[in-house]
C-alpha atoms as a PDB file:
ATOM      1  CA  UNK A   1      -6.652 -27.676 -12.610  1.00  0.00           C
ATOM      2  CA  UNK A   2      -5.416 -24.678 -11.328  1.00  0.00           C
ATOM      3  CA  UNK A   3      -8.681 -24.214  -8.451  1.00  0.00           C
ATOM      4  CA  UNK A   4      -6.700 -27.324  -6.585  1.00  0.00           C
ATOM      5  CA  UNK A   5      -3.676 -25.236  -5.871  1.00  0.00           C
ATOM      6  CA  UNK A   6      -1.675 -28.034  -7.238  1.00  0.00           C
ATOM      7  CA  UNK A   7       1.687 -26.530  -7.077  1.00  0.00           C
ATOM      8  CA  UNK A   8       1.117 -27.322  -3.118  1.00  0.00           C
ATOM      9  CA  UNK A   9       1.390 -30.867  -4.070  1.00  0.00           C
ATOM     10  CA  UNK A  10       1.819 -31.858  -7.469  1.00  0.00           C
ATOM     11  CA  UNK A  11       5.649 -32.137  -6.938  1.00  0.00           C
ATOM     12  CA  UNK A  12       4.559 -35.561  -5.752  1.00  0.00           C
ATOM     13  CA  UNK A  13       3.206 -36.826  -8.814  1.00  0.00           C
ATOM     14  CA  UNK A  14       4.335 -35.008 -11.692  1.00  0.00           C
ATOM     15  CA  UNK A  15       6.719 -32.748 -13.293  1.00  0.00           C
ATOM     16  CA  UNK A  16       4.350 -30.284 -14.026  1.00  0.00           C
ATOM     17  CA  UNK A  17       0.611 -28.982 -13.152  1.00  0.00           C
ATOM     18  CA  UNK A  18      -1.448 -26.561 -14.159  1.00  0.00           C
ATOM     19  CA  UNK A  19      -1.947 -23.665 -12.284  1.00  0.00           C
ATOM     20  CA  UNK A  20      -4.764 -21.998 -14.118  1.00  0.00           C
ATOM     21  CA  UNK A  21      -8.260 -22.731 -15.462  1.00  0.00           C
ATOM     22  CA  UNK A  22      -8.048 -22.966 -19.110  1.00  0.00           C
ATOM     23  CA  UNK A  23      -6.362 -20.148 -20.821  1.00  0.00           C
ATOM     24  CA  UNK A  24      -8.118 -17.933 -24.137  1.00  0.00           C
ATOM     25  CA  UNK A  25      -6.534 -16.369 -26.826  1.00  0.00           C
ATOM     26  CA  UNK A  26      -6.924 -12.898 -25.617  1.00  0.00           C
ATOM     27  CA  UNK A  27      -4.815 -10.362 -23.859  1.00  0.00           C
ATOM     28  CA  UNK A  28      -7.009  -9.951 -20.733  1.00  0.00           C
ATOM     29  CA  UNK A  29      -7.016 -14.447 -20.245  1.00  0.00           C
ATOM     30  CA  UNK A  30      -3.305 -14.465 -21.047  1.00  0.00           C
ATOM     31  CA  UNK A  31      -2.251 -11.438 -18.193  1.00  0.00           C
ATOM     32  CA  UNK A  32      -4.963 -13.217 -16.096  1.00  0.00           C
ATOM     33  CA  UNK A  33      -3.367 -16.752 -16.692  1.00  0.00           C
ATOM     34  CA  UNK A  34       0.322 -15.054 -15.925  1.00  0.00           C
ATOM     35  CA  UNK A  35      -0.783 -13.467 -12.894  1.00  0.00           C
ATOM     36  CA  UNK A  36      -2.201 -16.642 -11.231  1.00  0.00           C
ATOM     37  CA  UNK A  37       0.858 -18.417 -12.082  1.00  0.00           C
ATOM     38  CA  UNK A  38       2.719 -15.705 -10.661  1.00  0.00           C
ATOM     39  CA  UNK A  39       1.516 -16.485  -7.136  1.00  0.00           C
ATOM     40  CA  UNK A  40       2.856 -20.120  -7.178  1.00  0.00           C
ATOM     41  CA  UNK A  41       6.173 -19.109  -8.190  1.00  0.00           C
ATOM     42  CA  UNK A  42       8.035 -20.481  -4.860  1.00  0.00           C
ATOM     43  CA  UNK A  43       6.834 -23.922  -5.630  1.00  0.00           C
ATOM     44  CA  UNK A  44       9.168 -24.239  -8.955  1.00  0.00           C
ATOM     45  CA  UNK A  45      11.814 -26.031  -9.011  1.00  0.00           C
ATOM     46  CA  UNK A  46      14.128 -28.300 -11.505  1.00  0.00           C
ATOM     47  CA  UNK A  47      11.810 -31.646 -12.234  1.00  0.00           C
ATOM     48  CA  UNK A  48       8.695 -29.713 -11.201  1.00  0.00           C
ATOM     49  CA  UNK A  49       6.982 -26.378 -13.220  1.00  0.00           C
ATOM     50  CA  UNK A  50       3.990 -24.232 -13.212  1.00  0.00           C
ATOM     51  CA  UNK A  51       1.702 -23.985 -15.628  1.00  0.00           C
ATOM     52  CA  UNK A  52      -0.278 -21.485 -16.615  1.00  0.00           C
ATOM     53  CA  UNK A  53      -1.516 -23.636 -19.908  1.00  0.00           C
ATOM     54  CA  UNK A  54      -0.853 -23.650 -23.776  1.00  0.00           C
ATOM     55  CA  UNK A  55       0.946 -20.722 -25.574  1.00  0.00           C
ATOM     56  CA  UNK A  56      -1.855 -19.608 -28.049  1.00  0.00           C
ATOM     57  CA  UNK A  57       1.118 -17.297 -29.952  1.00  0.00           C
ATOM     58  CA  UNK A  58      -0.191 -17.820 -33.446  1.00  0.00           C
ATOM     59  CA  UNK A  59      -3.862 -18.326 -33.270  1.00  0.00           C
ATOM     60  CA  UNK A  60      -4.851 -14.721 -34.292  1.00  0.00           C
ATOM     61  CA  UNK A  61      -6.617 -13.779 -31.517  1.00  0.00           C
ATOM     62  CA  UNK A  62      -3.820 -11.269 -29.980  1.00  0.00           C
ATOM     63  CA  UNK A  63      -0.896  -8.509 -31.941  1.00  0.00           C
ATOM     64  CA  UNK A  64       2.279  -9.414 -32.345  1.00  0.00           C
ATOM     65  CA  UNK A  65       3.935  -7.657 -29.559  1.00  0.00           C
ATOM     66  CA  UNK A  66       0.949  -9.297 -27.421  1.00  0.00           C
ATOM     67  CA  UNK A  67       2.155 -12.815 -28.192  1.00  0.00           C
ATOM     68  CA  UNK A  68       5.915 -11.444 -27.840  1.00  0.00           C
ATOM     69  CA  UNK A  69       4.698 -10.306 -24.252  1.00  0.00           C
ATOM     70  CA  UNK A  70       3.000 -14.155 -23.601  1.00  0.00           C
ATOM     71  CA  UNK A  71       6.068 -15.889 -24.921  1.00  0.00           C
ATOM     72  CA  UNK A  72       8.037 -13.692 -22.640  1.00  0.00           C
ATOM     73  CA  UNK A  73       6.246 -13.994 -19.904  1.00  0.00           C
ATOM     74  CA  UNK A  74       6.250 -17.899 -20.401  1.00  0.00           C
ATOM     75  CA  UNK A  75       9.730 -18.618 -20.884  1.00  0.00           C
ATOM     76  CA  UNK A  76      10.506 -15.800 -17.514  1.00  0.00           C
ATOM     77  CA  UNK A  77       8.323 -17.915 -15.730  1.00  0.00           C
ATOM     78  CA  UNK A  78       9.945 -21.198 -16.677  1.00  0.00           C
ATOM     79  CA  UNK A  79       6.564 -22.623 -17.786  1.00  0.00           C
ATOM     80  CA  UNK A  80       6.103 -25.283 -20.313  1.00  0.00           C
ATOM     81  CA  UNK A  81       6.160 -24.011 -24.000  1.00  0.00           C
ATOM     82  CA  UNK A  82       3.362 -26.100 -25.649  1.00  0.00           C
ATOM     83  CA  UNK A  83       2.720 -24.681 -28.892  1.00  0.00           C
ATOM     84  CA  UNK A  84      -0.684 -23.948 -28.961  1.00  0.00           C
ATOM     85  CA  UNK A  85      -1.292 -23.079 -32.897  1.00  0.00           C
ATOM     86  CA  UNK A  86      -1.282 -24.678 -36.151  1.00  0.00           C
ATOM     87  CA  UNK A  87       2.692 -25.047 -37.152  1.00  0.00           C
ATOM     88  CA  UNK A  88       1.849 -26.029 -40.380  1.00  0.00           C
ATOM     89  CA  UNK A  89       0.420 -22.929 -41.470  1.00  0.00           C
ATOM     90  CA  UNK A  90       2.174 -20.526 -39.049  1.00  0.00           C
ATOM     91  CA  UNK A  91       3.479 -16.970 -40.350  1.00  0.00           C
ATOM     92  CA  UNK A  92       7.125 -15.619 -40.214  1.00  0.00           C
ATOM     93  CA  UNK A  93       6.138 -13.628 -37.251  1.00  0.00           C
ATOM     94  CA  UNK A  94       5.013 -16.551 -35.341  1.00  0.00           C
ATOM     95  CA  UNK A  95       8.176 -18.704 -36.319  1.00  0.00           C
ATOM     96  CA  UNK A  96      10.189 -15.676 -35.323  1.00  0.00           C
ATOM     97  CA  UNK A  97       8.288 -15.567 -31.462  1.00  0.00           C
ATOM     98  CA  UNK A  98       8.076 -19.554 -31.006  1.00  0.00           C
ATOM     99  CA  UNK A  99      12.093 -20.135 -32.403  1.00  0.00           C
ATOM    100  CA  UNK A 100      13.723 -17.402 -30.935  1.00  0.00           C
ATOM    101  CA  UNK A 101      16.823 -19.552 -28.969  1.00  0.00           C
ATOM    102  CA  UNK A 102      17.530 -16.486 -26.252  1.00  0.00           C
ATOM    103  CA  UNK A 103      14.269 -16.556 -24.982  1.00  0.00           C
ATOM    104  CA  UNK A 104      13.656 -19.912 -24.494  1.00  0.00           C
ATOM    105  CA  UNK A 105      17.065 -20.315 -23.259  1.00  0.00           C
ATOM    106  CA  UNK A 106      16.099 -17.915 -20.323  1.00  0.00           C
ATOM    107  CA  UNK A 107      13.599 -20.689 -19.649  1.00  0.00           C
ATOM    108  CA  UNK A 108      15.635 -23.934 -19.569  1.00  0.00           C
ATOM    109  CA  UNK A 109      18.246 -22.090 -17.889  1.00  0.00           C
ATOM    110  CA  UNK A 110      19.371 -25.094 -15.433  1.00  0.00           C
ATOM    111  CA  UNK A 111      19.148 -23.063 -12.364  1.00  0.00           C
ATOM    112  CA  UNK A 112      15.224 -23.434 -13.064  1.00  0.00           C
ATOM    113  CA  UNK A 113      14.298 -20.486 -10.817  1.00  0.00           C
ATOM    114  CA  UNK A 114      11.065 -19.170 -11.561  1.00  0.00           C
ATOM    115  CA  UNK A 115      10.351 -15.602 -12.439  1.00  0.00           C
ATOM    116  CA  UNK A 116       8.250 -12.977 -10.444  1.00  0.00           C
ATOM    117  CA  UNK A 117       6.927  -9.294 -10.779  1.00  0.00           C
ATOM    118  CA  UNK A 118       9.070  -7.155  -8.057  1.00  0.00           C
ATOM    119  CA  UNK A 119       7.819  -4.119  -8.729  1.00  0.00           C
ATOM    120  CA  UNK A 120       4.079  -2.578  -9.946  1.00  0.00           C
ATOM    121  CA  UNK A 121       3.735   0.890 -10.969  1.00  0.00           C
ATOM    122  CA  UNK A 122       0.563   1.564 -12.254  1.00  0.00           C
ATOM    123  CA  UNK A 123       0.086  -0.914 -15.921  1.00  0.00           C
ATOM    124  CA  UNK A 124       3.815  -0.821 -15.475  1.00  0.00           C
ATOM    125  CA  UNK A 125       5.863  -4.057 -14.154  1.00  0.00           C
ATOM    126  CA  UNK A 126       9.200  -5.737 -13.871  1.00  0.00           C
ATOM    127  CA  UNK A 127       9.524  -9.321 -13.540  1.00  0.00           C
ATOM    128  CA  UNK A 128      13.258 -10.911 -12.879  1.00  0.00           C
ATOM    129  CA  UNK A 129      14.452 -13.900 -12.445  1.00  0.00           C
ATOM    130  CA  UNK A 130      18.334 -15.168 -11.475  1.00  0.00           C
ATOM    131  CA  UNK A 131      20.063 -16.994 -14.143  1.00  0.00           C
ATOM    132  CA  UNK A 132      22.939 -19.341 -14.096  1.00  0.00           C
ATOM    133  CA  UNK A 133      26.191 -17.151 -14.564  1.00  0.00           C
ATOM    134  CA  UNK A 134      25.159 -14.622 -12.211  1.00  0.00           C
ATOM    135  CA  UNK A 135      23.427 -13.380 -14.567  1.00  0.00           C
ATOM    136  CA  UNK A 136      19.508 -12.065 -14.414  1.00  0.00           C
ATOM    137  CA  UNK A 137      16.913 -11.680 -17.044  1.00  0.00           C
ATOM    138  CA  UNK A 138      14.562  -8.776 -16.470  1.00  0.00           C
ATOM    139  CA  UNK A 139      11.042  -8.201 -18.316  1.00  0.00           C
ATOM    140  CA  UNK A 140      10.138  -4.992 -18.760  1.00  0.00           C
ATOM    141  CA  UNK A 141       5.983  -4.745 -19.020  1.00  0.00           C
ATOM    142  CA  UNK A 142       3.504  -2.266 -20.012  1.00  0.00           C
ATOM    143  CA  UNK A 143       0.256  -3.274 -19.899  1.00  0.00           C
ATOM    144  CA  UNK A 144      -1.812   0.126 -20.796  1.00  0.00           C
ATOM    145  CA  UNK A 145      -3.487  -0.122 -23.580  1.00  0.00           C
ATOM    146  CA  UNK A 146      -3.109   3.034 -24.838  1.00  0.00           C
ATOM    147  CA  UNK A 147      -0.004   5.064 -23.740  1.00  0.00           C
ATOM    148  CA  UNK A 148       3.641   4.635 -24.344  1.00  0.00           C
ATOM    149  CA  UNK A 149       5.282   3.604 -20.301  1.00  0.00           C
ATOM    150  CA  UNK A 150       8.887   4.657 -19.713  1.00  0.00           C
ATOM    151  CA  UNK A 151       9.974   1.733 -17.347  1.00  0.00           C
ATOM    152  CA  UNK A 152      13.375   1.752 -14.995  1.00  0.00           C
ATOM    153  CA  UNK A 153      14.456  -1.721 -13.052  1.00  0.00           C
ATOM    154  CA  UNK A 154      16.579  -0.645 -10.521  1.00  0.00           C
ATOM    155  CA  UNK A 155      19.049  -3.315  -9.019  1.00  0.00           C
ATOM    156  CA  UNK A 156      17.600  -3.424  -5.583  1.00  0.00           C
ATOM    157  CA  UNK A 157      14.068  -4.845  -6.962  1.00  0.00           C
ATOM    158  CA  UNK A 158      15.742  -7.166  -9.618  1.00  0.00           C
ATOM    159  CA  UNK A 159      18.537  -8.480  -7.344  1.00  0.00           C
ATOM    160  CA  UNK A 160      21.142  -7.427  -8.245  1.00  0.00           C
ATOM    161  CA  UNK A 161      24.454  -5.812  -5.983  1.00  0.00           C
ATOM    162  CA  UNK A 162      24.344  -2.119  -5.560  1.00  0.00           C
ATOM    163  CA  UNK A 163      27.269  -0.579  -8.089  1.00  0.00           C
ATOM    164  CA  UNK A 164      27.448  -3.751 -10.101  1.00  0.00           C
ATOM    165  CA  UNK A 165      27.552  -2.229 -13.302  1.00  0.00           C
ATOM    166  CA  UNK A 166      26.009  -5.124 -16.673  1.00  0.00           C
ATOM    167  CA  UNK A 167      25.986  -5.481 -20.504  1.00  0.00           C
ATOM    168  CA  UNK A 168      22.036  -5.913 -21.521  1.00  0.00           C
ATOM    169  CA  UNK A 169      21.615  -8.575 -24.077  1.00  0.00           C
ATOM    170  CA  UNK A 170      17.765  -7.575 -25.859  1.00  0.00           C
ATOM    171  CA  UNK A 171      16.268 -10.974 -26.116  1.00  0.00           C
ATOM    172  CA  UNK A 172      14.750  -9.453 -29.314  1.00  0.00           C
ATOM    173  CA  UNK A 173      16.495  -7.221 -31.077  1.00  0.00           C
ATOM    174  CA  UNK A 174      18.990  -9.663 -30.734  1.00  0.00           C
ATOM    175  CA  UNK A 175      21.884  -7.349 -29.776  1.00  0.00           C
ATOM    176  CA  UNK A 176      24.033  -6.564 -26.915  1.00  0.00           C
ATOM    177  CA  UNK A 177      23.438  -2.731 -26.161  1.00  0.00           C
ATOM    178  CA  UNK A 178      26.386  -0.545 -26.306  1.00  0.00           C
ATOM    179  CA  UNK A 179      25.277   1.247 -22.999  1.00  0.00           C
ATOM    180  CA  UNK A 180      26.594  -0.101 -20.044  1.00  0.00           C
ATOM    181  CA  UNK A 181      23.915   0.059 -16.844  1.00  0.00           C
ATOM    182  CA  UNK A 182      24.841   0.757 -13.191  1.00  0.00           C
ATOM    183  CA  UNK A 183      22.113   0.418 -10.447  1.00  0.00           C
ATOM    184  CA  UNK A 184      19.183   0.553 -13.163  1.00  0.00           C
ATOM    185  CA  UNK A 185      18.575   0.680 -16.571  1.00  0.00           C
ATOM    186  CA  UNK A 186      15.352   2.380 -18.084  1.00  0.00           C
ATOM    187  CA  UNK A 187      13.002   2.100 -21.525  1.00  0.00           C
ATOM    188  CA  UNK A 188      10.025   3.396 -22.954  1.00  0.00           C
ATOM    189  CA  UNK A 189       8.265   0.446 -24.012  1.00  0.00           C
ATOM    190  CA  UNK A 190       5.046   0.853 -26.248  1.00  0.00           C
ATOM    191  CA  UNK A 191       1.427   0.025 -24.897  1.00  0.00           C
ATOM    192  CA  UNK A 192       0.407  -3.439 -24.774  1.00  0.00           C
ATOM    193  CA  UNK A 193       4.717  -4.225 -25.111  1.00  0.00           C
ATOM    194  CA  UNK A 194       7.807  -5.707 -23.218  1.00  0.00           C
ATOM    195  CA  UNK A 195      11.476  -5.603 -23.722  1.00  0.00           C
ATOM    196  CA  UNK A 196      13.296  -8.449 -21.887  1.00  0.00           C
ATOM    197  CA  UNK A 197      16.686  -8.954 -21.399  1.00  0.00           C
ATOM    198  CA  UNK A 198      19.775 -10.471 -19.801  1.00  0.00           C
ATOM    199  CA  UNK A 199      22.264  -8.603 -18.128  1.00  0.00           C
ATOM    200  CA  UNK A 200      25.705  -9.887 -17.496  1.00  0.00           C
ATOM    201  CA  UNK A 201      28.053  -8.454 -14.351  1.00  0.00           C
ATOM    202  CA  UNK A 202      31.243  -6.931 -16.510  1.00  0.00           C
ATOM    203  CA  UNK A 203      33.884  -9.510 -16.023  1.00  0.00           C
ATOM    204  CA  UNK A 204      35.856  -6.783 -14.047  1.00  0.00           C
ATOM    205  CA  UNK A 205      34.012  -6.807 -11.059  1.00  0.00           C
ATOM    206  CA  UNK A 206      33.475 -10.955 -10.871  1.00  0.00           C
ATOM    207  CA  UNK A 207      37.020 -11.190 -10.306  1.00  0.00           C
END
């Protein structure tokens, strides 16, 4: 269990180890769970993953953008999906969360680098995470509970060249946004919310 720091040594033994006590289905355990995991991040590696336990998408106990935020934060983090829930009796909302290819694409991506917070403001973060490609997915958080969080990842936190300008792929609207970004890109994102995406350089300047 997580309270061994395993991810100091599990590499030896396993492919995987759990980096958390056990995880509940509720928003506080699943930030809690995401935030331990967070701090092990350096230890991840292709054949060897953190994890912060079971998804529990599904099981009732969270909204629908809250088990969009876990899945998100999951697949950023390259942690095991293990369907926690019932799949014979799962809705179209939780099909749509636990099948949605782009996401969990960000989290087999084979350069298997795992993703961290690199910037706070407030219930405001950004995670990011490198991607094969050159590109980067970015998750945009808001963790209030209440109020609406305009959030702006600018380049220098998520890694990305000064003046390198991107196409944003929305993980799920899936859609390509017709705005092109330069140095940072910025949403309002709704309490309790994310939007996560992958932004591509343009072509132009990877010549």
């Amino acid at each position: 269990m997580g309270d061994m720091h395993p991810a100091r040594w599990g590499a030896a033994y396993g492919n995987s180890w759990r980096t958390t006590n056990d995880i509940e289905d509720t928003w506080n355990s699943m930030t809690s769970m995401a935030d331990q995991n967070e701090v092990w991040a350096e230890y991840a590696r292709p054949g060897g993953w953190n994890d912060p336990d079971m998804l529990e998408v599904g099981n009732g106990g969270m909204t629908n953008d809250e088990y969009i935020v876990h899945f998100s934060i999951w697949a950023i983090s390259k942690a095991p999906l293990i369907i926690g829930c019932d799949v014979r009796h799962m809705s179209q909302d939780t099909y749509d969360i636990l099948a949605n290819k782009e996401v969990i694409a960000v989290n087999q991506d084979p350069l298997g680098v795992q993703g961290k917070k690199v910037r706070m403001e407030g219930s405001s973060e950004i995670w990011a995470a490198p991607l094969t490609g050159y590109r980067t997915a970015v998750l945009l958080l808001n963790r209030h509970a209440k109020d609406e969080a305009q959030i702006t990842a600018h380049w220098d936190d998520i890694g990305l060249p000064a003046g390198t300008a991107v196409d944003a792929r929305d993980l799920w609207l899936h859609k390509t946004l017709d705005a092109k970004f330069t140095d940072k890109m910025s949403f309002n994102v709704t309490p309790h919310a994310a939007r996560m995406f992958v932004l591509t350089p343009l072509k132009s300047q990877m010549d």
